[in-house]
Protein backbone atom coordinates (compact mmCIF):
# COMPACT_ATOMS: atom_id res chain seq x y z
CA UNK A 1 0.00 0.00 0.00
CA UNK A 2 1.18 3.34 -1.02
CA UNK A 3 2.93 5.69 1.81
CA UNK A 4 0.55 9.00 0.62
CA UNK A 5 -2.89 8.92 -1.98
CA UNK A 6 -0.50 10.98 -4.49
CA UNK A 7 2.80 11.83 -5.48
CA UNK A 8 2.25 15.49 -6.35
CA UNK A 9 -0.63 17.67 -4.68
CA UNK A 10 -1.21 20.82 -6.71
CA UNK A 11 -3.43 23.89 -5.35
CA UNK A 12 -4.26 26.40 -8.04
CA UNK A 13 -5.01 25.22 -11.80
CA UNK A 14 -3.29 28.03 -13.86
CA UNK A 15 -0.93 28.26 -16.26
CA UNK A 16 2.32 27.28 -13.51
CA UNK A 17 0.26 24.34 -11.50
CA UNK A 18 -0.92 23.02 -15.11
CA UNK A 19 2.58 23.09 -16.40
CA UNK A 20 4.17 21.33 -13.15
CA UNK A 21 1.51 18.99 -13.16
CA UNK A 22 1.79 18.07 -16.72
CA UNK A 23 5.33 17.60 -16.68
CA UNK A 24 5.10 15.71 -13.22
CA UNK A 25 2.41 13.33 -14.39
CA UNK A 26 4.71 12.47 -17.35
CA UNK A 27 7.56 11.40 -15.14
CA UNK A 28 5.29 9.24 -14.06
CA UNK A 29 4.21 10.64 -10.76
CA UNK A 30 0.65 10.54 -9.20
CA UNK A 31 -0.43 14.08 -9.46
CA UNK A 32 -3.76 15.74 -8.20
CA UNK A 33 -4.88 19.85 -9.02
CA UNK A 34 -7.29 21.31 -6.57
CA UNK A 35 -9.23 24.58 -8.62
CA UNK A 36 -12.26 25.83 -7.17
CA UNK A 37 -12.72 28.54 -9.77
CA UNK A 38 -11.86 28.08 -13.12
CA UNK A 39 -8.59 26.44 -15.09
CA UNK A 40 -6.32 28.60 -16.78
CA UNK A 41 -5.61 31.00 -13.69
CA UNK A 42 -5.40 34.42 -13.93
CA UNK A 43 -3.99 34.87 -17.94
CA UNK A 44 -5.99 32.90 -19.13
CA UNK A 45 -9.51 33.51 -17.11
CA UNK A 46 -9.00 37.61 -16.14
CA UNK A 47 -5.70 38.40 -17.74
CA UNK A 48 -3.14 38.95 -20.80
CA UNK A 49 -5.46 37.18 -22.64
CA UNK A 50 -8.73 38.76 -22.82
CA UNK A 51 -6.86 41.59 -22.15
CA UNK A 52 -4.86 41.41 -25.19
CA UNK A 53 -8.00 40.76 -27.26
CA UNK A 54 -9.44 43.84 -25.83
CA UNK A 55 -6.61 45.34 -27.25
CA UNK A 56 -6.18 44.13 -30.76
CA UNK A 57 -10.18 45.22 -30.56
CA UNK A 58 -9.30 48.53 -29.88
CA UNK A 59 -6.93 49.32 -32.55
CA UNK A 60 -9.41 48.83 -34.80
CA UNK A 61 -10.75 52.18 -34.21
CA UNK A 62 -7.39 53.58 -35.37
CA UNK A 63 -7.49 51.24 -38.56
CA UNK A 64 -10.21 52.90 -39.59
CA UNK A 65 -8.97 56.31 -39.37
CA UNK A 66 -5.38 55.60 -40.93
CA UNK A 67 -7.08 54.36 -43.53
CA UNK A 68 -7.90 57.54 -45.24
CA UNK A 69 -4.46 58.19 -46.04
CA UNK A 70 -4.32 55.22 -48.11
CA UNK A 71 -6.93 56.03 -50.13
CA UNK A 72 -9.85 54.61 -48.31
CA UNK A 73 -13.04 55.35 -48.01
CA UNK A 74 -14.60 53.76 -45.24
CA UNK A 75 -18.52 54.72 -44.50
CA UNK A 76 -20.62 54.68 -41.61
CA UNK A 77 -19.10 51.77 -38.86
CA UNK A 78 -20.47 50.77 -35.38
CA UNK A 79 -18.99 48.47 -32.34
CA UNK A 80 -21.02 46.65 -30.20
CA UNK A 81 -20.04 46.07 -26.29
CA UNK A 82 -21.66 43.41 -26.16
CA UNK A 83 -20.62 41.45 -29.14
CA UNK A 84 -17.28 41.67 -27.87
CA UNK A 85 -17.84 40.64 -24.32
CA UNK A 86 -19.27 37.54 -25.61
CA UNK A 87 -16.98 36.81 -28.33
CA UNK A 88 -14.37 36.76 -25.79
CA UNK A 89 -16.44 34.68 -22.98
CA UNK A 90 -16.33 31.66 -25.84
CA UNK A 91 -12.66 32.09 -26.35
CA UNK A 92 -11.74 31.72 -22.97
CA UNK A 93 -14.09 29.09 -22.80
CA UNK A 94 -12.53 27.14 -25.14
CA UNK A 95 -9.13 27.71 -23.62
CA UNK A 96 -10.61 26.39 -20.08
CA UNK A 97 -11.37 23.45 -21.86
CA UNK A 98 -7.99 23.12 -23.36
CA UNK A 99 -6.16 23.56 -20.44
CA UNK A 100 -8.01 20.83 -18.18
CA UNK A 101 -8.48 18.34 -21.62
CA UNK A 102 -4.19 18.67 -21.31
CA UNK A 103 -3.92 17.96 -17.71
CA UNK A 104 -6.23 15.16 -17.61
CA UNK A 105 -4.45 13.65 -20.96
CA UNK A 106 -1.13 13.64 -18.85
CA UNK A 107 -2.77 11.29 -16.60
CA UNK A 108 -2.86 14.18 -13.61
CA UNK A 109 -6.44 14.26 -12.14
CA UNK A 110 -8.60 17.65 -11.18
CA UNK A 111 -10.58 18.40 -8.54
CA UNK A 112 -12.85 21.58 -8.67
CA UNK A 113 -13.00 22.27 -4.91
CA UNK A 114 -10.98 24.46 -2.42
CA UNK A 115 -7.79 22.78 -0.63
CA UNK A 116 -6.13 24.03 2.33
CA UNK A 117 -3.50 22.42 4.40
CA UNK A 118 -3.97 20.51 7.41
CA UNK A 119 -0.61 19.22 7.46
CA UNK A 120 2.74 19.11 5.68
CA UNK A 121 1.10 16.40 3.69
CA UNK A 122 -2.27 16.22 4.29
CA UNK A 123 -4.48 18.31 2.58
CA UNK A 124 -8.48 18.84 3.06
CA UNK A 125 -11.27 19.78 0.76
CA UNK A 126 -13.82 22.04 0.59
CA UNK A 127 -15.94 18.50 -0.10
CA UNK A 128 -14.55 17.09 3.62
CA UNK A 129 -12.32 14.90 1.77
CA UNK A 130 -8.85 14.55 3.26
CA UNK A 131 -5.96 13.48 1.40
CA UNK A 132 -2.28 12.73 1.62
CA UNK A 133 0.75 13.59 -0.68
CA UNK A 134 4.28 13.13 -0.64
CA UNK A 135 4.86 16.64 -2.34
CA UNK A 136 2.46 19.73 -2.11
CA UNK A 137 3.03 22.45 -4.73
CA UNK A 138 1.21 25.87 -4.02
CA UNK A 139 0.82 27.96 -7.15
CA UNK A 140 -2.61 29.80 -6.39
CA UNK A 141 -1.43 33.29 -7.69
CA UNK A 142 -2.46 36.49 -6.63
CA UNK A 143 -5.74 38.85 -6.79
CA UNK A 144 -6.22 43.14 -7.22
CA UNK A 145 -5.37 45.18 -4.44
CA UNK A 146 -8.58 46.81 -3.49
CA UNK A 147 -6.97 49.62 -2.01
CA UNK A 148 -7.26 51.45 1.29
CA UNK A 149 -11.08 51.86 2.78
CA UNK A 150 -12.01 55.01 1.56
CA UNK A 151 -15.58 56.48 1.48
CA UNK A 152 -17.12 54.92 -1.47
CA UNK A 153 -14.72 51.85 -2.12
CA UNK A 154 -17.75 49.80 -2.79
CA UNK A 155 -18.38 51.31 -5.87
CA UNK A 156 -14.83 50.76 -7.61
CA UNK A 157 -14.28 47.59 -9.94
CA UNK A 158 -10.69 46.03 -10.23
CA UNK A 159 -9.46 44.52 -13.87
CA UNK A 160 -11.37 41.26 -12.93
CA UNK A 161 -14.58 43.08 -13.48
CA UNK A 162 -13.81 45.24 -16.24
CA UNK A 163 -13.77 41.96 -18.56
CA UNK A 164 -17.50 41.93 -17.72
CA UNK A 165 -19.36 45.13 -17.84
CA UNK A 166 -22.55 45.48 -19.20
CA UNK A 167 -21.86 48.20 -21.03
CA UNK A 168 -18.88 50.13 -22.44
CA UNK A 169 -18.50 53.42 -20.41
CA UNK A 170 -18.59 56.62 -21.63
CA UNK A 171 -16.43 58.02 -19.09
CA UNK A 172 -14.19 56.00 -16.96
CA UNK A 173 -11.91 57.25 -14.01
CA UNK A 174 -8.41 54.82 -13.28
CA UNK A 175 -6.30 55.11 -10.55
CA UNK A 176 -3.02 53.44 -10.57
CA UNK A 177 0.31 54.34 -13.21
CA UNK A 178 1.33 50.73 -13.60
CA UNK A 179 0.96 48.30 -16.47
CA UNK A 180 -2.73 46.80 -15.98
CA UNK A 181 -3.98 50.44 -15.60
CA UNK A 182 -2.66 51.84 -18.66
CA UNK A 183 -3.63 48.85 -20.32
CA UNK A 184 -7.01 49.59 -19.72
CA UNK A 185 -6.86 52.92 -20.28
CA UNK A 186 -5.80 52.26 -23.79
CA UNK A 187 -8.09 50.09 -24.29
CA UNK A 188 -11.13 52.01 -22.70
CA UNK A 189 -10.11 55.25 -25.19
CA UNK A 190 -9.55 53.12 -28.21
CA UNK A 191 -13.06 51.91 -27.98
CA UNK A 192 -14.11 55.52 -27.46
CA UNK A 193 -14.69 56.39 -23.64
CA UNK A 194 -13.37 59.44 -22.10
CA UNK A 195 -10.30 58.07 -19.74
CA UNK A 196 -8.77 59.93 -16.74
CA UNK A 197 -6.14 57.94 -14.86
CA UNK A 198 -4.86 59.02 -11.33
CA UNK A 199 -1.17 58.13 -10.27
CA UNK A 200 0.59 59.14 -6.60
CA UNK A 201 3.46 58.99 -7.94
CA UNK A 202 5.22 62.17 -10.23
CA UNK A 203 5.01 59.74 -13.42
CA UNK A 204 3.43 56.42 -14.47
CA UNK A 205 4.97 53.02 -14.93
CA UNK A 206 7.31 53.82 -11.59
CA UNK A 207 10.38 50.88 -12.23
CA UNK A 208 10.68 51.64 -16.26
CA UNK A 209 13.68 53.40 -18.18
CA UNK A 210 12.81 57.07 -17.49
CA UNK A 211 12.70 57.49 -21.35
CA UNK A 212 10.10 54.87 -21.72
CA UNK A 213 7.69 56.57 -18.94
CA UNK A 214 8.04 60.04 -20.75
CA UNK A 215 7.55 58.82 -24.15
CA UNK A 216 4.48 56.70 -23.42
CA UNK A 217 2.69 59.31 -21.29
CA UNK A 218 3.19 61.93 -24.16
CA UNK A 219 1.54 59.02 -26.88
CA UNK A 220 -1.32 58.90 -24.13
CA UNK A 221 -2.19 62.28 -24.04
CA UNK A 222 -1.63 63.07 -27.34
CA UNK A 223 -4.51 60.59 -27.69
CA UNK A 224 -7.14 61.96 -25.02
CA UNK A 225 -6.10 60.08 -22.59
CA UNK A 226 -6.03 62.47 -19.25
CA UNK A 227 -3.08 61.42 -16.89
CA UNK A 228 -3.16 63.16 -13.34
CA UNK A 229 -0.35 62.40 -11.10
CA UNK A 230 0.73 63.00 -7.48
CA UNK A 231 -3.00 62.36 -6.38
CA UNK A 232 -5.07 59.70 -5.45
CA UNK A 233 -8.78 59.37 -4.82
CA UNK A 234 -10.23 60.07 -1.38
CA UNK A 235 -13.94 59.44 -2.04
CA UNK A 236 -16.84 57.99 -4.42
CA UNK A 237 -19.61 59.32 -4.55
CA UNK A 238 -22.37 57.59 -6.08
CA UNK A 239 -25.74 59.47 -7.54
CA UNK A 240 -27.55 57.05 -9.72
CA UNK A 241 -25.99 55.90 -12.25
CA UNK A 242 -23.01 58.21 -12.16
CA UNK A 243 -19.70 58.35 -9.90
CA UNK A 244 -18.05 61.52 -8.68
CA UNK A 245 -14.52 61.31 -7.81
CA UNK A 246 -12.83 63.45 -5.42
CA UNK A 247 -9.10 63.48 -5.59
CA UNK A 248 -6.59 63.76 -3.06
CA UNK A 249 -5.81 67.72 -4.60
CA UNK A 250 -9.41 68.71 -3.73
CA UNK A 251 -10.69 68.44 -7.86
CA UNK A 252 -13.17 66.25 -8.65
CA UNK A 253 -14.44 64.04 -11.99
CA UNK A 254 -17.70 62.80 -12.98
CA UNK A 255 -17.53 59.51 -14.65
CA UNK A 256 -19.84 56.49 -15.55
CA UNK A 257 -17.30 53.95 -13.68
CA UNK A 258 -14.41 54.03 -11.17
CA UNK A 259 -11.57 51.37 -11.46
CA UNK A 260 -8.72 50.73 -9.55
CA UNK A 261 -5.63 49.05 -10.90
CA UNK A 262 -2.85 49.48 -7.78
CA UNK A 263 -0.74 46.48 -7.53
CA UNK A 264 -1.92 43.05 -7.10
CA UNK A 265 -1.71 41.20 -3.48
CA UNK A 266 -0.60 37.16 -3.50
CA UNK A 267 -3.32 34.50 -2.82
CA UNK A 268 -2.01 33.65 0.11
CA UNK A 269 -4.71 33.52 2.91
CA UNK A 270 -6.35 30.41 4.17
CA UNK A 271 -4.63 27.84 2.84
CA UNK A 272 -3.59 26.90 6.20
CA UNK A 273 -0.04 27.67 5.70
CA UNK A 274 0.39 28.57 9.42
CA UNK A 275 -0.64 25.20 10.06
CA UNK A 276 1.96 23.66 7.93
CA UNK A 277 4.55 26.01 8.98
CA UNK A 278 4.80 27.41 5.23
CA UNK A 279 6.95 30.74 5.77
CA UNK A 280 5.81 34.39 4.14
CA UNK A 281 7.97 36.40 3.02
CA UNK A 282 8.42 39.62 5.12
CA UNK A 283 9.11 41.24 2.12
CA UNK A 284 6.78 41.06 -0.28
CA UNK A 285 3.72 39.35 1.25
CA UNK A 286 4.14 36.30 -0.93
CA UNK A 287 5.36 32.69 0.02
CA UNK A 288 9.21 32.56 0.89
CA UNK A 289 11.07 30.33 -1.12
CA UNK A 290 14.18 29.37 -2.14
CA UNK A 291 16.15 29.36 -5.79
CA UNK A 292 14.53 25.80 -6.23
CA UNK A 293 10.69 27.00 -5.26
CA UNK A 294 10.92 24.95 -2.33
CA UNK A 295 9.68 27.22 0.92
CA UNK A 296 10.33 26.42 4.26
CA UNK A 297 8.86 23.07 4.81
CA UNK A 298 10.91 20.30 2.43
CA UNK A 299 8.12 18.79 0.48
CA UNK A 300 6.06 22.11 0.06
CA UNK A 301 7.08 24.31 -2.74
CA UNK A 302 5.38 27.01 -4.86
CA UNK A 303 5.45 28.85 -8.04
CA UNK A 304 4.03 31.68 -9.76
CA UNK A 305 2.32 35.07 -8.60
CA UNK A 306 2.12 33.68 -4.98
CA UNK A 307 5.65 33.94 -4.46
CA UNK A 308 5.57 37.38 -5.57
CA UNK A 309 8.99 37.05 -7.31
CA UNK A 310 8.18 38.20 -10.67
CA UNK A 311 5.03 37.93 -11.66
CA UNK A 312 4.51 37.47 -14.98
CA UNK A 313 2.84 34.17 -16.94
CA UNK A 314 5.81 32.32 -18.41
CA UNK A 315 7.84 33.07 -15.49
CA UNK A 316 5.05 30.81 -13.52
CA UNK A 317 5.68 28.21 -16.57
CA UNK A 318 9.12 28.24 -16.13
CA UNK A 319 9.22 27.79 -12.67
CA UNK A 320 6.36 24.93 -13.00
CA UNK A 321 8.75 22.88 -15.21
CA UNK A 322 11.87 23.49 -13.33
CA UNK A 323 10.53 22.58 -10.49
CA UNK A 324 8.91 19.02 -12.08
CA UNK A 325 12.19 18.72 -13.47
CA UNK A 326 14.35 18.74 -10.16
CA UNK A 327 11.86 17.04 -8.37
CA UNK A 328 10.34 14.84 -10.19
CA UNK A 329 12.51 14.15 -13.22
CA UNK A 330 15.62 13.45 -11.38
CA UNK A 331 16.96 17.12 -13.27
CA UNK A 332 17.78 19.65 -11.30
CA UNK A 333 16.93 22.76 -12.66
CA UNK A 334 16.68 26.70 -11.23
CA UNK A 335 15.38 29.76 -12.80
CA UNK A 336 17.50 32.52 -14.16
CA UNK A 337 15.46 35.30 -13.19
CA UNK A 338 17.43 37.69 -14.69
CA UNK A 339 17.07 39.46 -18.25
CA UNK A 340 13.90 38.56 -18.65
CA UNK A 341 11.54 40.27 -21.37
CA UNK A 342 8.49 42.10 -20.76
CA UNK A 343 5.48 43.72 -22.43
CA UNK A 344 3.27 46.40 -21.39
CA UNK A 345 0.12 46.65 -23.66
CA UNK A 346 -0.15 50.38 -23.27
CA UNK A 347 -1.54 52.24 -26.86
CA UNK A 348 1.46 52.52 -27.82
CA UNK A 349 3.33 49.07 -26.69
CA UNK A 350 6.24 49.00 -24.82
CA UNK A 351 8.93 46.05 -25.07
CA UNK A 352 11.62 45.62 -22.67
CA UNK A 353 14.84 42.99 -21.75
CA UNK A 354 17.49 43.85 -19.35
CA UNK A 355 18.44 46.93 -17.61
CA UNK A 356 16.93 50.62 -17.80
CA UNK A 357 19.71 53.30 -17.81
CA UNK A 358 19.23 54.17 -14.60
CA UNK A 359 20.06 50.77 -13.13
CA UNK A 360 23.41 50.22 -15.66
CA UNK A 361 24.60 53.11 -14.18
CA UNK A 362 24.26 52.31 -10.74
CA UNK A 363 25.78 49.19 -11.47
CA UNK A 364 28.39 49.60 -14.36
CA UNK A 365 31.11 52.64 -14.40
CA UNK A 366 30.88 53.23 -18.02
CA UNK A 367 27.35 53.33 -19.86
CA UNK A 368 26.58 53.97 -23.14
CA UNK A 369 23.12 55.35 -24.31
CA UNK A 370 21.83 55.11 -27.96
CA UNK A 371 18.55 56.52 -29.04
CA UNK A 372 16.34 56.80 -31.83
CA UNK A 373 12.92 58.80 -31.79
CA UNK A 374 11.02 58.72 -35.26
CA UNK A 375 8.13 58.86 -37.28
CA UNK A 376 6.73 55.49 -38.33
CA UNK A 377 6.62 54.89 -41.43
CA UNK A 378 2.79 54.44 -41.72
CA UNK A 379 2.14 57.77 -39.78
CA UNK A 380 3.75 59.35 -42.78
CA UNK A 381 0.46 58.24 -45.01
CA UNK A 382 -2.03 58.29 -41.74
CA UNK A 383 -0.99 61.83 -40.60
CA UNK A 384 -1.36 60.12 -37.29
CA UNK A 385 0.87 62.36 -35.04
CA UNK A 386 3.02 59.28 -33.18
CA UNK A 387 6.37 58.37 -32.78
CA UNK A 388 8.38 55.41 -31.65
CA UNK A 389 11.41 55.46 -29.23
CA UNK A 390 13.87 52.84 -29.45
CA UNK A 391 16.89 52.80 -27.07
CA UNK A 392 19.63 50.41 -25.99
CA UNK A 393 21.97 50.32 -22.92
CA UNK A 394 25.08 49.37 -23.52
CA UNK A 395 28.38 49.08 -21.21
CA UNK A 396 30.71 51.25 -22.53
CA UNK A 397 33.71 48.89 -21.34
CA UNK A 398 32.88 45.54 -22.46
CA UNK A 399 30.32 46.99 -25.18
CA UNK A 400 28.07 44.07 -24.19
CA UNK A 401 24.07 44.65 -24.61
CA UNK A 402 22.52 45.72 -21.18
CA UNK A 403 19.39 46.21 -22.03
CA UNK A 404 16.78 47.16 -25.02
CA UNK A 405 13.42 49.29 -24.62
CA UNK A 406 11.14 50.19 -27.11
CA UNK A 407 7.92 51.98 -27.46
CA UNK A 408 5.55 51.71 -30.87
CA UNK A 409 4.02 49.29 -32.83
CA UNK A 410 4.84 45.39 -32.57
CA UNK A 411 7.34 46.36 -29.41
CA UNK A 412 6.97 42.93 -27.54
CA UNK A 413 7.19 41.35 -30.76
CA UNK A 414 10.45 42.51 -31.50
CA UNK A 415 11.58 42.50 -28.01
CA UNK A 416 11.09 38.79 -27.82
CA UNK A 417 13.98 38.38 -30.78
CA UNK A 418 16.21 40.74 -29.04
CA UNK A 419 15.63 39.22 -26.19
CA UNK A 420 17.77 36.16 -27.19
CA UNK A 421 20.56 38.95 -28.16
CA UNK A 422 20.69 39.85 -24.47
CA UNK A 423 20.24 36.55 -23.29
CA UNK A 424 23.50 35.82 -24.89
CA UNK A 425 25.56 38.49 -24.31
CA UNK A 426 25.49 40.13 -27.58
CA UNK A 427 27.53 43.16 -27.78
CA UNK A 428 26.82 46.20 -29.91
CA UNK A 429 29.38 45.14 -32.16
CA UNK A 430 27.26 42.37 -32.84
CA UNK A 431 24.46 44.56 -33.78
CA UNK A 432 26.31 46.68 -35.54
CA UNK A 433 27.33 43.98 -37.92
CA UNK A 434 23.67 42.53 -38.08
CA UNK A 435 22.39 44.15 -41.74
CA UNK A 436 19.34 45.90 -41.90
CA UNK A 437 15.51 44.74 -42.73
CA UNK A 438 14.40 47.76 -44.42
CA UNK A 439 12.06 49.48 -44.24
CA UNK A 440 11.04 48.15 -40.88
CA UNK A 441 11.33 50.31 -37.73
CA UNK A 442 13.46 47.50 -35.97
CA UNK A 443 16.35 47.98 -38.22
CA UNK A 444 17.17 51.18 -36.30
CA UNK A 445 18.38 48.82 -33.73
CA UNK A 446 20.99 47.73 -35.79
CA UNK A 447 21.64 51.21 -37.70
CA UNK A 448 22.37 53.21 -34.30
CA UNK A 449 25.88 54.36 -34.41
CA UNK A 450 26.63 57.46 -32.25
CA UNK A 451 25.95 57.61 -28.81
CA UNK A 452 23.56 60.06 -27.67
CA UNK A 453 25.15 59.78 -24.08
CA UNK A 454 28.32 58.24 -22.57
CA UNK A 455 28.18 57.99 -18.29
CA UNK A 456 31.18 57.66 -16.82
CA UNK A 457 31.29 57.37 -12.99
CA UNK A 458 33.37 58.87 -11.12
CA UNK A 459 35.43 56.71 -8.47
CA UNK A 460 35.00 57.65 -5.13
CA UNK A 461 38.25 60.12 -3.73
């Protein structure tokens, strides 16, 4: 008779639990995932991905209006909320069904309950169920912050409820200057709402190259997007139908809907990790855990937005498989956090690997900046009045690549490629010596040949 009822306990069915379970199950293992919501997790259910088809929907707009230039004649058009909402419902639909058809083809079985730890193996269900397993991996993600308690917090949404309005708003109010907020602002304009967004801080996307955060909020404005910061929102007032917003500065903006996008918290309360003696992080909130995902109890690991490490989709993956790997597969494998790509789906995108220039020269004595701010090619014919930025960090002593960041059209796209460049150490020599695809606006990152700044730090006396 077996020691434990399974090999490999899983709690949270998203893209990293899926992954490690998958992989897991094919080493042969016994493998159970415990999802009392729905599979796919956060990308897949209330993230990148309906977000990003909320996005491409969006751009449509500015299709339409570019296409004059051309030669186009485009009459009378209309968009329906609605349509939309439930054009993306049977997507992610279909993508549930995907991702739990995959796990249960690996051999891994699901249960669509609640699990919470009694034990460092044992494990109960919402059902009253108890079971036993030798290895328990917690990858349950995170949620919105909600924000502080402020008069009128009950009528703010968060992203997760965005994906399901009723209606599209004429005039929305966002507070927050990080990625999921500008998202949606983007994507609230491009559909055609009025969109103010409210930051604390003296510019959005707090964390980015500086160049990046300038550039982007001058592309947001220049497209009607309002961007307020060093405020916040003290109160909601509600009066029918419509929301006023009082800001921290004493101004105030009427709006059909309120959203808050301020950081995301991870899901890490009653799971019974107390119980188990699973460690938090001081920190960051999250689980603590090591380079190998394992926390502070030897069979208990996790993965994903619950460690609070970095939270982004195939980082979760990554950490899934390495940890099914090591575990599992008798191949030990850790996660290089480091250099890894990002996207942020602002209107325009923004693509980044590596280091911003303010962090090369903190940590490199010579730094060299190259820059290149143009006119796309298409806004030439559109008249559209946008430009792209592309700039690369470089160290000025071993000219190796530091880091890449650009912002305009097909930016994560092109970012993933470079990405690769970075990965491996590419210097600018080696871009240098790349030719040109012409005409595309990526070739100016191999056609960038004087510095617009050298940094050189000066050693301490």
């Amino acid at each position: 008779m077996a020691e434990f009822d399974v090999d490999l306990f899983v709690i949270g069915g998203g893209s990293g639990g899926v992954r490690a379970a998958r992989i897991a199950a094919g080493y042969g293992a016994r493998v159970m995932v415990a999802e009392e919501y729905r599979m796919g997790g956060t990308c897949v259910i209330r993230g990148c991905v309906p977000k990003k088809l909320f996005v491409i929907g969006s751009h449509v707009h500015d299709e339409i209006e570019d296409a004059a230039g051309f030669g186009w004649s485009i009459g009378q058009v209309s968009f329906d909320w609605a349509t939309l909402i439930a054009n993306k419902d049977k997507e992610i639909a279909r993508l549930e069904r995907a991702y739990t058809t995959n796990v249960e083809k690996s051999g891994a079985r699901i249960v669509k309950t609640r699990a919470v730890l009694e034990d460092a193996h044992t494990i109960r269900l919402a059902t009253g169920e108890k079971l036993t397993a030798k290895v328990i991996l917690i990858a349950t993600g995170g949620a919105p912050n909600h924000g502080p308690a402020i008069p009128g917090i009950e009528h703010v949404i968060s992203s997760n409820e965005a994906f399901h309005l009723k209606e599209l708003p004429k005039r929305i109010v966002i507070q927050g200057g990080g990625y999921i907020a500008l998202e949606f602002a983007g994507i609230f304009a491009g559909f055609g709402s009025d969109v103010s967004v409210i930051y604390r801080g003296d510019n959005i996307l707090r964390g980015f190259d500086e160049d990046v955060r300038k550039h982007l909020r001058a592309e947001m404005e220049k497209r009607g997007i309002t961007i307020i910061t060093g405020s916040t929102v003290a109160k909601v007032d509600k009066h029918g139908k419509d929301f006023t917003t009082h800001l921290s500065s004493g101004s105030s903006i009427a709006s059909d809907q309120v959203m808050f996008a301020i950081g995301r918290h991870p899901n890490v309360a009653n799971l019974g990790l107390e119980t188990a003696g699973v460690v938090i992080n001081p920190a960051n909130g999250g689980i603590q855990v090591d380079g190998w995902s394992k926390t502070s109890v030897d069979n208990i690991y996790a993965i994903g937005d619950v460690t609070h490490r970095t939270n982004l989709t195939p980082v979760a993956i990554r950490e899934g498989h390495a940890f099914a790997d090591s575990v599992f597969g008798k191949r030990p494998v850790q996660v290089d956090h480091a250099t890894i790509p990002t996207a942020v789906f602002s209107q325009p995108e923004i693509g980044t690997v590596g280091l911003t220039e303010e962090e090369a020269r903190a940590q490199f004595s010579h730094v060299d900046i190259y820059k290149a701010d143009f006119r796309p090619i298409k806004a030439t014919m559109s008249g559209r009045d946008t430009r792209v930025l592309m700039k690369l960090v470089v160290d000025g002593t071993s000219d190796r690549m530091l880091g890449c960041h650009i912002v305009g059209d097909a930016a994560a796209e092109i970012t993933q490629a470079v990405a690769i460049a970075v990965k491996m150490k590419a210097t600018k020599a080696d871009f240098d010596a790349t030719i040109a695809l012409h005409p595309t606006a990526a070739e100016e990152l191999v056609t960038m040949r004087t510095p617009s700044a050298r940094h050189v730090r000066q050693a301490a006396e």
